[in-house]
N, C-alpha and C. Protein backbone atom coordinates (compact mmCIF):
# COMPACT_ATOMS: atom_id res chain seq x y z
N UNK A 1 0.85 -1.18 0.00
CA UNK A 1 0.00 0.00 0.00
C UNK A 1 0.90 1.24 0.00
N UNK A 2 0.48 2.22 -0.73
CA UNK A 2 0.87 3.63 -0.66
C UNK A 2 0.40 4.87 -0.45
N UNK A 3 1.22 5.77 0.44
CA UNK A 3 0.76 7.02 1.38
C UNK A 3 -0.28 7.10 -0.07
N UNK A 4 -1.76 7.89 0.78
CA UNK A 4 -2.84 8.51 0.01
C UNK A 4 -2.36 9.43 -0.69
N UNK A 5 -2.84 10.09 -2.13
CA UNK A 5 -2.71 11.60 -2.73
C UNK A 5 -4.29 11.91 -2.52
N UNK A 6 -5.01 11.54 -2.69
CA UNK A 6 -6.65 11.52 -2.80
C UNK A 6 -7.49 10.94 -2.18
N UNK A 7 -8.97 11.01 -2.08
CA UNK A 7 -9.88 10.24 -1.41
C UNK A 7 -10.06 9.30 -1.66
N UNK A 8 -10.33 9.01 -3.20
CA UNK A 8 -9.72 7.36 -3.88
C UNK A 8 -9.26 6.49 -2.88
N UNK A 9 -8.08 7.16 -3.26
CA UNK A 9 -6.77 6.35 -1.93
C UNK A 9 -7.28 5.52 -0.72
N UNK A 10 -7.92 7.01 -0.20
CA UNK A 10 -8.17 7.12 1.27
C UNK A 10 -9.18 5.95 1.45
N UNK A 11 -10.10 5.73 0.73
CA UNK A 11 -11.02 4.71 0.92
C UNK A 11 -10.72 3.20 0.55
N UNK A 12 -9.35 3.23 -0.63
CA UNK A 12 -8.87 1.79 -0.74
C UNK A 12 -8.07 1.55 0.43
N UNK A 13 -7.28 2.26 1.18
CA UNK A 13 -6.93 2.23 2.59
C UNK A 13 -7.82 1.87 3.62
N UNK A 14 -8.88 2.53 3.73
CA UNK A 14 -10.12 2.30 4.36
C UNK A 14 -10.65 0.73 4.41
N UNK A 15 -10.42 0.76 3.16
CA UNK A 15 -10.95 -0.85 2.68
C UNK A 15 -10.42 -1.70 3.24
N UNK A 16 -9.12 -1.63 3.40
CA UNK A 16 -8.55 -2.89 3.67
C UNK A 16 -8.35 -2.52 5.17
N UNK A 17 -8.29 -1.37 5.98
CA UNK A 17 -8.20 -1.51 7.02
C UNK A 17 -9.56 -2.12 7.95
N UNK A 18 -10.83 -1.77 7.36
CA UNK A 18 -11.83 -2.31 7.61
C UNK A 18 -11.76 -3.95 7.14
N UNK A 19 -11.80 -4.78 6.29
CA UNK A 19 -11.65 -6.09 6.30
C UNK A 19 -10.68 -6.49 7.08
N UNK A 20 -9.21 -5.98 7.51
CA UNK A 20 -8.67 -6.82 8.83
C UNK A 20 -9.01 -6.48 9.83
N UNK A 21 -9.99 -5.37 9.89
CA UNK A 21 -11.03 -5.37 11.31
C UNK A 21 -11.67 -6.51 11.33
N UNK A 22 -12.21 -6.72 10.25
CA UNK A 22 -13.45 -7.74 10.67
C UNK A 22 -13.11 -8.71 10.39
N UNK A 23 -12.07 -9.05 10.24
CA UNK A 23 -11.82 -10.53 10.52
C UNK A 23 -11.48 -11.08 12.24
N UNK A 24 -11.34 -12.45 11.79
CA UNK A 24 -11.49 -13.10 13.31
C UNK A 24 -9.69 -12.98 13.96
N UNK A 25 -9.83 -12.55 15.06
CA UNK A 25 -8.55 -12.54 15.88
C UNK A 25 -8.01 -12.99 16.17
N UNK A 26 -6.31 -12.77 16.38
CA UNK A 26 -5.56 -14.73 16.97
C UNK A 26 -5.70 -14.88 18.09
N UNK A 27 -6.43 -14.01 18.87
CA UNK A 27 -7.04 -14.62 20.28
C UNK A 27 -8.25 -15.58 19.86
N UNK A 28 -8.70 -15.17 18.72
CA UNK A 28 -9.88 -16.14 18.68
C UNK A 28 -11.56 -14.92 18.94
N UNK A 29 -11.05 -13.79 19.12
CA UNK A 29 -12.12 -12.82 18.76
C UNK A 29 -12.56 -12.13 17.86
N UNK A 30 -13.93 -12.27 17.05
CA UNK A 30 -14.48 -12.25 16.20
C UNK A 30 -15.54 -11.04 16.62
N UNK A 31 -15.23 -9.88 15.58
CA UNK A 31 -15.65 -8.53 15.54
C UNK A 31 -17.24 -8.55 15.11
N UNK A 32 -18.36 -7.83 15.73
CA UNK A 32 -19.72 -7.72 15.55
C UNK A 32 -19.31 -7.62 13.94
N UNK A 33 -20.78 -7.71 12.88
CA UNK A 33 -20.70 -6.72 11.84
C UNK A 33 -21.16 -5.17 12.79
N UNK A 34 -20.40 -4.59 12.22
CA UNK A 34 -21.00 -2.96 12.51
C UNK A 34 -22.40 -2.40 11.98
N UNK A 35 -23.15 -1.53 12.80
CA UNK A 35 -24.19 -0.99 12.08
C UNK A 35 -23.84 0.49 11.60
N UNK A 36 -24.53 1.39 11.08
CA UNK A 36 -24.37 2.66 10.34
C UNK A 36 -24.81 3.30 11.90
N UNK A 37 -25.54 3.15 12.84
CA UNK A 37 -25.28 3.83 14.30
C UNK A 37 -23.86 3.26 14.94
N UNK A 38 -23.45 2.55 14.78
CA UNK A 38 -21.85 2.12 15.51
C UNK A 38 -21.18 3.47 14.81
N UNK A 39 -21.60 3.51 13.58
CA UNK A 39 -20.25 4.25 12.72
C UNK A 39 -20.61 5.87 13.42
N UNK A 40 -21.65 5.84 13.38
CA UNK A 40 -22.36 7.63 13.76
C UNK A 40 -21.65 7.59 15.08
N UNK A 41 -21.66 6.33 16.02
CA UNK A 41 -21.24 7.24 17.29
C UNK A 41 -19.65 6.87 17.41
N UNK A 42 -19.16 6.05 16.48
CA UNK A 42 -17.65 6.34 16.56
C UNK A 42 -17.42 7.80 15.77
N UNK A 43 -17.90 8.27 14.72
CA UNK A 43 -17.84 9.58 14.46
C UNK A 43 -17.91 10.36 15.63
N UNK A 44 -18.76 10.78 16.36
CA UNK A 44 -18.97 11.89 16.90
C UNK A 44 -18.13 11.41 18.08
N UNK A 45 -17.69 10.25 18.46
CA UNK A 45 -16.89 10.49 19.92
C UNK A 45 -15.61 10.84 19.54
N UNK A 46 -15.20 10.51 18.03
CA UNK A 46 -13.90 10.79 17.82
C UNK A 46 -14.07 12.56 17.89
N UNK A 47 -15.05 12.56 17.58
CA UNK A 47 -15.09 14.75 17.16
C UNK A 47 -14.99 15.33 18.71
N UNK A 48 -15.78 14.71 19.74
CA UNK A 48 -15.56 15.34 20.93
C UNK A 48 -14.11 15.23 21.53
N UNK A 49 -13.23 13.89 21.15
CA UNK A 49 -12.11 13.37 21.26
C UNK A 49 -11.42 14.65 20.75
N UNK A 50 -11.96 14.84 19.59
CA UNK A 50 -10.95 16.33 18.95
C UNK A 50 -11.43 17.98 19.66
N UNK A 51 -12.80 18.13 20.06
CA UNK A 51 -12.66 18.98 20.77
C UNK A 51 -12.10 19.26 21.98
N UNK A 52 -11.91 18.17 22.87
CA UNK A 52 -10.83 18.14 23.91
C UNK A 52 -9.45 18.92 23.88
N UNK A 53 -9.11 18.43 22.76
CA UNK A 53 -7.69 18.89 21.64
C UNK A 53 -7.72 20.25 21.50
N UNK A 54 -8.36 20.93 21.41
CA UNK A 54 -8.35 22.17 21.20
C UNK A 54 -8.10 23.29 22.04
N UNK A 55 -7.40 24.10 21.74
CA UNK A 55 -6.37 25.33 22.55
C UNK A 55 -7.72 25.96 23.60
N UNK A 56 -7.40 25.92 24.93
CA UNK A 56 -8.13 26.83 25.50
C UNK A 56 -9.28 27.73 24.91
N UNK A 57 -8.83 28.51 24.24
CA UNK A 57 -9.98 29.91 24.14
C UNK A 57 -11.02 29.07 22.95
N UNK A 58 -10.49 27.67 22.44
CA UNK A 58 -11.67 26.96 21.60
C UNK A 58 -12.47 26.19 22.97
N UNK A 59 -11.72 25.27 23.63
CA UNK A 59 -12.20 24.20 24.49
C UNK A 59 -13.01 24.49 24.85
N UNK A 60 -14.49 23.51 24.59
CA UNK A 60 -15.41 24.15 25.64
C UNK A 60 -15.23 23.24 27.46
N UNK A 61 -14.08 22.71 27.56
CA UNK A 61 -13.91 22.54 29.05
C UNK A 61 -13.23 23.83 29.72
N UNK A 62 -14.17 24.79 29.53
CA UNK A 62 -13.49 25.57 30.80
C UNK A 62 -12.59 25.96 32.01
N UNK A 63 -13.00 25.21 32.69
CA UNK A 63 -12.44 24.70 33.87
C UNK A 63 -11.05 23.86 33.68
N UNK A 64 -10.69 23.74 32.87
CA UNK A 64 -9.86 22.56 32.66
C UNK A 64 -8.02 23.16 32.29
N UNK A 65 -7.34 23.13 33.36
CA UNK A 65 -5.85 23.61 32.37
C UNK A 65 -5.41 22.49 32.11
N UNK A 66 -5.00 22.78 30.03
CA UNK A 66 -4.48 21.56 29.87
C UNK A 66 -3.11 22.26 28.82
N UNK A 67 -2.40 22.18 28.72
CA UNK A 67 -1.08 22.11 27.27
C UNK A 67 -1.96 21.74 26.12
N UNK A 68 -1.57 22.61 25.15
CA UNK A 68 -2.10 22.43 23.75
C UNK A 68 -1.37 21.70 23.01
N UNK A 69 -1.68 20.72 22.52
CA UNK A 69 -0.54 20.09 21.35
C UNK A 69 -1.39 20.21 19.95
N UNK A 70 -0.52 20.97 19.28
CA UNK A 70 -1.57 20.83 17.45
C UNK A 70 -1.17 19.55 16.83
N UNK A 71 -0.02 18.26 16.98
CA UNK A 71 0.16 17.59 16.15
C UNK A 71 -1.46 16.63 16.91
N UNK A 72 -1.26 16.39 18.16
CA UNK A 72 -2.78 15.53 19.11
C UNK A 72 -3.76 16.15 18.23
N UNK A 73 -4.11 17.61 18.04
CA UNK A 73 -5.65 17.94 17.49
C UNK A 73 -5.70 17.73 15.93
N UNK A 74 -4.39 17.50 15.17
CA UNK A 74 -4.62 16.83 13.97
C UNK A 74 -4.76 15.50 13.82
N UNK A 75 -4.30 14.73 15.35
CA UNK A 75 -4.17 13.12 15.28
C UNK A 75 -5.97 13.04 15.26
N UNK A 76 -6.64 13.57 16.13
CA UNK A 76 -7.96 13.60 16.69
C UNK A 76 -8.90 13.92 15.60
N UNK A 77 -8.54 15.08 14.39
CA UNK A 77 -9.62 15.13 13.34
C UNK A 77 -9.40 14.16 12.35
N UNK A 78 -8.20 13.58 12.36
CA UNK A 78 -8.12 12.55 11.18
C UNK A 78 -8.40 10.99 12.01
N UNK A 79 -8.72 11.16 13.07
CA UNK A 79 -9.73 9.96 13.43
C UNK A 79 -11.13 10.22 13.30
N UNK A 80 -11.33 11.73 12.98
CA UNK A 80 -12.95 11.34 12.77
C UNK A 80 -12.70 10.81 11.25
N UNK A 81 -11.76 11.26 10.36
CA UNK A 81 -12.05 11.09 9.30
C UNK A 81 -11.87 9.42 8.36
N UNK A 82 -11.96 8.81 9.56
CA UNK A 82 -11.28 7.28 9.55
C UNK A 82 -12.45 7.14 9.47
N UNK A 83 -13.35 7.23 10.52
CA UNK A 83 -15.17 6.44 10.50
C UNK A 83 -15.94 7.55 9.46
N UNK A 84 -15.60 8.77 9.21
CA UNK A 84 -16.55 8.90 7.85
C UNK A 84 -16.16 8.19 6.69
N UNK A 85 -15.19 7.88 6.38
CA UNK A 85 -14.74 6.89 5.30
C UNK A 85 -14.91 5.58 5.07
N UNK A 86 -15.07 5.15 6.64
CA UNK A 86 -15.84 3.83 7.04
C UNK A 86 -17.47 4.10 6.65
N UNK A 87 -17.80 4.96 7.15
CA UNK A 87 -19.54 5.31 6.97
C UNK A 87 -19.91 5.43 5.39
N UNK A 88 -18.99 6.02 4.34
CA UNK A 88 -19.03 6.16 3.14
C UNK A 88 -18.74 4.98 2.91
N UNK A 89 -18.34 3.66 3.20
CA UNK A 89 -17.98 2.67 2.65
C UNK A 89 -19.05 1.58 2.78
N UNK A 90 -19.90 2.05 3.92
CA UNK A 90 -20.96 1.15 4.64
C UNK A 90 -22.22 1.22 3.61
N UNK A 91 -22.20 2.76 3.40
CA UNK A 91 -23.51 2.80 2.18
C UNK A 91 -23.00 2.93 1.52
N UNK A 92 -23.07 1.65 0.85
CA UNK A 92 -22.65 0.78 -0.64
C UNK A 92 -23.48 1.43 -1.89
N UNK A 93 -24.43 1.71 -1.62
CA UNK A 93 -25.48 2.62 -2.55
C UNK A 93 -24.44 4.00 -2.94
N UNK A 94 -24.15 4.37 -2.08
CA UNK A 94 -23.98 5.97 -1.99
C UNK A 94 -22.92 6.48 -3.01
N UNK A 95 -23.53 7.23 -3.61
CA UNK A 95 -22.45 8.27 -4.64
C UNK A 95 -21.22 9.20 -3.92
N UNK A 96 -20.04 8.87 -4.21
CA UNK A 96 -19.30 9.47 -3.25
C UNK A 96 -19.11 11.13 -3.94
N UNK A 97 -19.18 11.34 -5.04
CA UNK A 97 -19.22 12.37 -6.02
C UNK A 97 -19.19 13.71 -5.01
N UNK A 98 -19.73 13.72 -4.48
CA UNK A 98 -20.03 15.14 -3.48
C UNK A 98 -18.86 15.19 -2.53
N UNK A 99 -18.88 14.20 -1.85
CA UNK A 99 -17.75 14.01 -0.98
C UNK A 99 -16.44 14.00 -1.67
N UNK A 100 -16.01 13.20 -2.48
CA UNK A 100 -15.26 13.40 -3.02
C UNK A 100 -14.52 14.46 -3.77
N UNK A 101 -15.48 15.07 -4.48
CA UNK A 101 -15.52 16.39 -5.04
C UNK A 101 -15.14 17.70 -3.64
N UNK A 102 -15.97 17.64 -2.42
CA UNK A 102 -15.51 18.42 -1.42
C UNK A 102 -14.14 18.05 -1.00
N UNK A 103 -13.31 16.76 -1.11
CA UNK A 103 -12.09 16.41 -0.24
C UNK A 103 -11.27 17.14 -1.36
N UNK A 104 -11.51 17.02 -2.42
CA UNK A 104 -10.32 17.18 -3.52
C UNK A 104 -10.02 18.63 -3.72
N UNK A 105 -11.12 19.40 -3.64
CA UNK A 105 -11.29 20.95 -4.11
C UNK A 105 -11.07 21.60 -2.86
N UNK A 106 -11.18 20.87 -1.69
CA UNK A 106 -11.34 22.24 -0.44
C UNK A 106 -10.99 22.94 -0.28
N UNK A 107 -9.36 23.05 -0.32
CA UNK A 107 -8.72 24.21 -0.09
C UNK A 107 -9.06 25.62 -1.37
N UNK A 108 -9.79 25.03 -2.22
CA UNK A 108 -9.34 26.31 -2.96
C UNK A 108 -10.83 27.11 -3.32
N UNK A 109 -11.57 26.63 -1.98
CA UNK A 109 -13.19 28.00 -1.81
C UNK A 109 -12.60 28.52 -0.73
N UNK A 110 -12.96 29.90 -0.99
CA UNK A 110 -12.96 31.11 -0.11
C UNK A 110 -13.72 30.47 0.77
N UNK A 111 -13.30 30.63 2.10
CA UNK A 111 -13.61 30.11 3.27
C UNK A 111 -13.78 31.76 4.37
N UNK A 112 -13.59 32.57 3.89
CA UNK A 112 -13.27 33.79 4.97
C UNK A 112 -14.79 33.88 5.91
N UNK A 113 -16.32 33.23 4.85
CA UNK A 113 -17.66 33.41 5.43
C UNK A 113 -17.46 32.77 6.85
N UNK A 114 -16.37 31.60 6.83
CA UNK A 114 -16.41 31.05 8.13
C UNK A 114 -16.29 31.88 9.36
N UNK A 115 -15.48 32.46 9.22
CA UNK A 115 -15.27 33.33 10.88
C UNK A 115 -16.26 34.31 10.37
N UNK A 116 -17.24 34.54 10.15
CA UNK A 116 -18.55 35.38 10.34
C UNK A 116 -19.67 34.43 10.42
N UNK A 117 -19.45 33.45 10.80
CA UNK A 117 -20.51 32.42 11.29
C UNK A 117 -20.11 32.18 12.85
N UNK A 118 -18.71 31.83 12.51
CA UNK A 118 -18.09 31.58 14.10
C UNK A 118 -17.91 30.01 14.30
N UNK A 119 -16.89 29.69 15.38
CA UNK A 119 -16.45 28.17 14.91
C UNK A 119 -17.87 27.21 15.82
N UNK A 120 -18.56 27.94 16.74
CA UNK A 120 -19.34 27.31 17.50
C UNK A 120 -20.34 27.08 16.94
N UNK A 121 -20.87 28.24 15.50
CA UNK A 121 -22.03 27.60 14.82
C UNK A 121 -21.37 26.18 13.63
N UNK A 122 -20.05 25.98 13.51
CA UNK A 122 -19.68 24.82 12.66
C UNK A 122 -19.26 23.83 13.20
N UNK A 123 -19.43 24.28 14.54
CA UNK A 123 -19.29 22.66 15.35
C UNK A 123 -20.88 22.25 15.61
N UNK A 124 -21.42 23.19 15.92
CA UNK A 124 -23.08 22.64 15.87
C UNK A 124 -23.60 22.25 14.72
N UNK A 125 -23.62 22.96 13.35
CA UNK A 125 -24.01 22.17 11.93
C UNK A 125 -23.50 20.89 11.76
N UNK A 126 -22.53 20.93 12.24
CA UNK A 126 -21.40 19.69 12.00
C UNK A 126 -22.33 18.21 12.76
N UNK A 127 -22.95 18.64 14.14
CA UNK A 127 -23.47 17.53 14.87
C UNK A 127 -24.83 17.58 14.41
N UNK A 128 -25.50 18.51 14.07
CA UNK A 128 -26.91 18.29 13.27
C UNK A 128 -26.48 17.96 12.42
N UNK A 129 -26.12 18.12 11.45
CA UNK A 129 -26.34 17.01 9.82
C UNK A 129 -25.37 15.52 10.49
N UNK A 130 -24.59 15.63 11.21
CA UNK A 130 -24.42 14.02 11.57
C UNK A 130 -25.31 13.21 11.60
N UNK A 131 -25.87 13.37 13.05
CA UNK A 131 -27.40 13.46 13.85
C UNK A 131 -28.70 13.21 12.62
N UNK A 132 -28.67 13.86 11.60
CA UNK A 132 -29.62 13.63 10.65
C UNK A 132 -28.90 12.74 9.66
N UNK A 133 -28.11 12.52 9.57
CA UNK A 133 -27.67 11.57 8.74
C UNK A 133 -27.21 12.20 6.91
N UNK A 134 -27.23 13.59 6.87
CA UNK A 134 -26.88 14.11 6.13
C UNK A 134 -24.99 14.18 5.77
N UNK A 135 -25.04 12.78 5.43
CA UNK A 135 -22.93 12.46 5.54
C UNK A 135 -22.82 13.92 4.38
N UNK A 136 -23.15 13.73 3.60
CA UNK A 136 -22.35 14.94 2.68
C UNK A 136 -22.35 16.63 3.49
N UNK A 137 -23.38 16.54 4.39
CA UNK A 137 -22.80 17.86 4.77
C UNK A 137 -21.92 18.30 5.99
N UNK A 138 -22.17 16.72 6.85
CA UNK A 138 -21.63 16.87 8.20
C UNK A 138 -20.14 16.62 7.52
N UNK A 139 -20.11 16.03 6.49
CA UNK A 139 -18.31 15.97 5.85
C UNK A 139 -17.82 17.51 5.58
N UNK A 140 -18.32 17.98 4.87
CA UNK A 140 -18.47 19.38 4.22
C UNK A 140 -18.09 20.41 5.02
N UNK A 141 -19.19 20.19 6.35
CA UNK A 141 -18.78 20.66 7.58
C UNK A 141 -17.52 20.20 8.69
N UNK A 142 -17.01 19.60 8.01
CA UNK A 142 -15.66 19.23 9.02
C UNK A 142 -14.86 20.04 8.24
N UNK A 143 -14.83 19.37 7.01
CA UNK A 143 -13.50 20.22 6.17
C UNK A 143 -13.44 21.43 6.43
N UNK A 144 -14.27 22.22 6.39
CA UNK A 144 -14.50 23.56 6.83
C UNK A 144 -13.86 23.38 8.35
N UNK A 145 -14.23 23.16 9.21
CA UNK A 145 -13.23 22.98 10.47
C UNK A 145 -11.83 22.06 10.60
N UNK A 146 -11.93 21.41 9.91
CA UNK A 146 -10.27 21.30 9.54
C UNK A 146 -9.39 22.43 8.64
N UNK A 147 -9.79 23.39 8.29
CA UNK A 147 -9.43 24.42 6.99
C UNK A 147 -9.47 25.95 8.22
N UNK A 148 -10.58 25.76 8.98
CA UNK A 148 -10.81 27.17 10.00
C UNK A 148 -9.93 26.82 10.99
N UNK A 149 -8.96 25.43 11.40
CA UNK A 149 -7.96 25.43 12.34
C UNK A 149 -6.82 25.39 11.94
N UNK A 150 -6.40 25.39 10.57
CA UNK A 150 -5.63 25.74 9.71
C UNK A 150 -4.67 24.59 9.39
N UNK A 151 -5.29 24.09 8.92
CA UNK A 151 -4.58 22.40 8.76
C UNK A 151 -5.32 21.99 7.13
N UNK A 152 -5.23 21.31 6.75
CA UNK A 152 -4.61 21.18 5.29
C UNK A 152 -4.65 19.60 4.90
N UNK A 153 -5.20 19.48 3.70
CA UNK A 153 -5.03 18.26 2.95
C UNK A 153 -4.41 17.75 2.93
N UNK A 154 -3.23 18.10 3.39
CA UNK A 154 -2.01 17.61 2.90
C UNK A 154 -1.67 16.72 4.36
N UNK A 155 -2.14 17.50 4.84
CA UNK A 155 -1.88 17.32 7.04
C UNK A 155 -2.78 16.28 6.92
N UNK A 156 -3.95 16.37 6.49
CA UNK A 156 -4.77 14.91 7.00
C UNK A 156 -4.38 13.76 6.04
N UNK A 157 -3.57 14.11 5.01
CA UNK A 157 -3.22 12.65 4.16
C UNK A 157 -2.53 11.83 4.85
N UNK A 158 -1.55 13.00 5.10
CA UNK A 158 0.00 12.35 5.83
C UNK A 158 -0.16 12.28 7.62
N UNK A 159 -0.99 12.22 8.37
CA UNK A 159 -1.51 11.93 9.60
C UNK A 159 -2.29 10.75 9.14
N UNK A 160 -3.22 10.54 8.55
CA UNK A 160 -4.16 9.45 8.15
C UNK A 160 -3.40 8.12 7.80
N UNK A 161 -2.31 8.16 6.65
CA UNK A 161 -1.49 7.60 6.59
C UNK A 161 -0.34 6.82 7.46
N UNK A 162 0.05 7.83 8.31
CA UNK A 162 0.49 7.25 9.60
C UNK A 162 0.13 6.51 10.57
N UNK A 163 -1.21 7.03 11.10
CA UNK A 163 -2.23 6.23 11.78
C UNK A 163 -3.19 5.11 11.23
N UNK A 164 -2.76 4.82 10.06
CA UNK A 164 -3.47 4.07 9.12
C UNK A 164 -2.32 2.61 9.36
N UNK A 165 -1.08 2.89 9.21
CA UNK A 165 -0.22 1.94 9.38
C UNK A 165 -0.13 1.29 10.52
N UNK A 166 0.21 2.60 11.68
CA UNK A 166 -0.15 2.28 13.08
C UNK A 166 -1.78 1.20 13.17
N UNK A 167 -2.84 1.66 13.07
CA UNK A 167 -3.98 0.88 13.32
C UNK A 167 -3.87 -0.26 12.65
N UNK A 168 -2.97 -1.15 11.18
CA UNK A 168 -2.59 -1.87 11.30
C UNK A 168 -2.07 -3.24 11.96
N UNK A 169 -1.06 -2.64 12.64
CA UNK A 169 -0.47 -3.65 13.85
C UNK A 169 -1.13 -3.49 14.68
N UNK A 170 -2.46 -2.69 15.02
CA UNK A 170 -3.03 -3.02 16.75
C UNK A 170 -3.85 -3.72 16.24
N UNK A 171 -4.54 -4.29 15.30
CA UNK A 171 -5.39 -4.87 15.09
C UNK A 171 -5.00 -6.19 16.09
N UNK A 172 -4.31 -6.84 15.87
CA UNK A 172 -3.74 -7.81 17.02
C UNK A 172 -3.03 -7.78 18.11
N UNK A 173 -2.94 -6.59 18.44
CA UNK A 173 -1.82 -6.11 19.82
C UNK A 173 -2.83 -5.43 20.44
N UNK A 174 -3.07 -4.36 20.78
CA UNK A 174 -3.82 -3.51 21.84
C UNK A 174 -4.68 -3.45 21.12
N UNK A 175 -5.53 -4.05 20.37
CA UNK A 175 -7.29 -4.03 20.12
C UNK A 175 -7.60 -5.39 20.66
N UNK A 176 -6.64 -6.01 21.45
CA UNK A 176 -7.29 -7.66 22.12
C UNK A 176 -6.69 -7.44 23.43
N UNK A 177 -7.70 -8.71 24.01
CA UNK A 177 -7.50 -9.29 25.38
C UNK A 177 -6.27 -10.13 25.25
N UNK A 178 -5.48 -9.95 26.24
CA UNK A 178 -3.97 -11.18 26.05
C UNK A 178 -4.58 -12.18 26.71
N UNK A 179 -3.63 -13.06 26.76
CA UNK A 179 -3.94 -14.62 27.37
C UNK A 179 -5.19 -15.44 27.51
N UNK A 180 -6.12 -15.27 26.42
CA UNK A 180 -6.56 -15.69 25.80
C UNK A 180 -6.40 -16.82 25.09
């Protein structure tokens, strides 16, 4: 396999990282099939996972002093973007055309409308069209918050890629019970 250039990519990656999910384990554990709600709420826990990540004056934990790391809040959006690619792969029906068309072009729409919306109304669109099941816009709506934290196609290929290899080898190491 080779680092992604495209969404193409990203989903023949996808592919195969999902079939050695679901295969059976050398402990001898054998993965549910997934439903399209498994995938919705691994989406959105990975997104809260990534709002955690985020610098103080974003975080909505208040209360909370923590160190900011930006390489963690890019590890964190390119895990949501692991289960939308899974979720695009699940509906087998689905035209990826839109999505696809949004991953490839993003960077190059004027995005400035964003900060006159504000990042709190694109984290909320983002969980309503999840929530409704509208994948093309809750995608649409990430990119846009991956692009308003200033991170880049290029950042989620080559993070995705990395963690793509990594999730690899845990498939049998730290995604099982030992001694078994």
């Amino acid at each position: 396999m080779n680092k992604p250039t495209n969404f193409n990519d990203l989903l023949e990656l996808q592919r195969v990282l999902d079939e050695n999910i679901e295969k059976k384990r050398s402990n001898g554990f054998a993965p549910r099939k997934r439903s399209l709600l498994d995938i919705l709420l691994a989406i959105d826990d990975e997104f809260q996972e990534w709002l955690k990540e985020l610098p103080y004056e974003l975080n909505f934990k208040t209360w909370k002093q923590k160190e900011y790391s930006r390489e963690k809040e890019l590890e964190e959006l390119t895990d949501v973007l692991f289960f939308f690619l899974q979720y695009c792969r699940t509906l087998k029906k689905y035209d990826y055309k839109f999505i696809f068309q949004n991953f490839e072009n993003w960077e190059m729409h004027d995005y400035t409308f964003l900060k006159e919306k504000g990042f709190e109304y694109w984290i909320a669109e983002f969980k309503y069209d999840l929530w409704s099941e509208n994948v093309e816009f809750s995608f649409s709506e990430y990119l846009k918050l991956v692009y308003f934290r200033g991170f880049t196609k290029e950042d989620l290929l080559n993070t995705y890629w990395k963690k793509w290899q990594k999730n690899m080898t845990r498939i049998n190491k730290d995604w099982i019970l030992e001694g078994k």
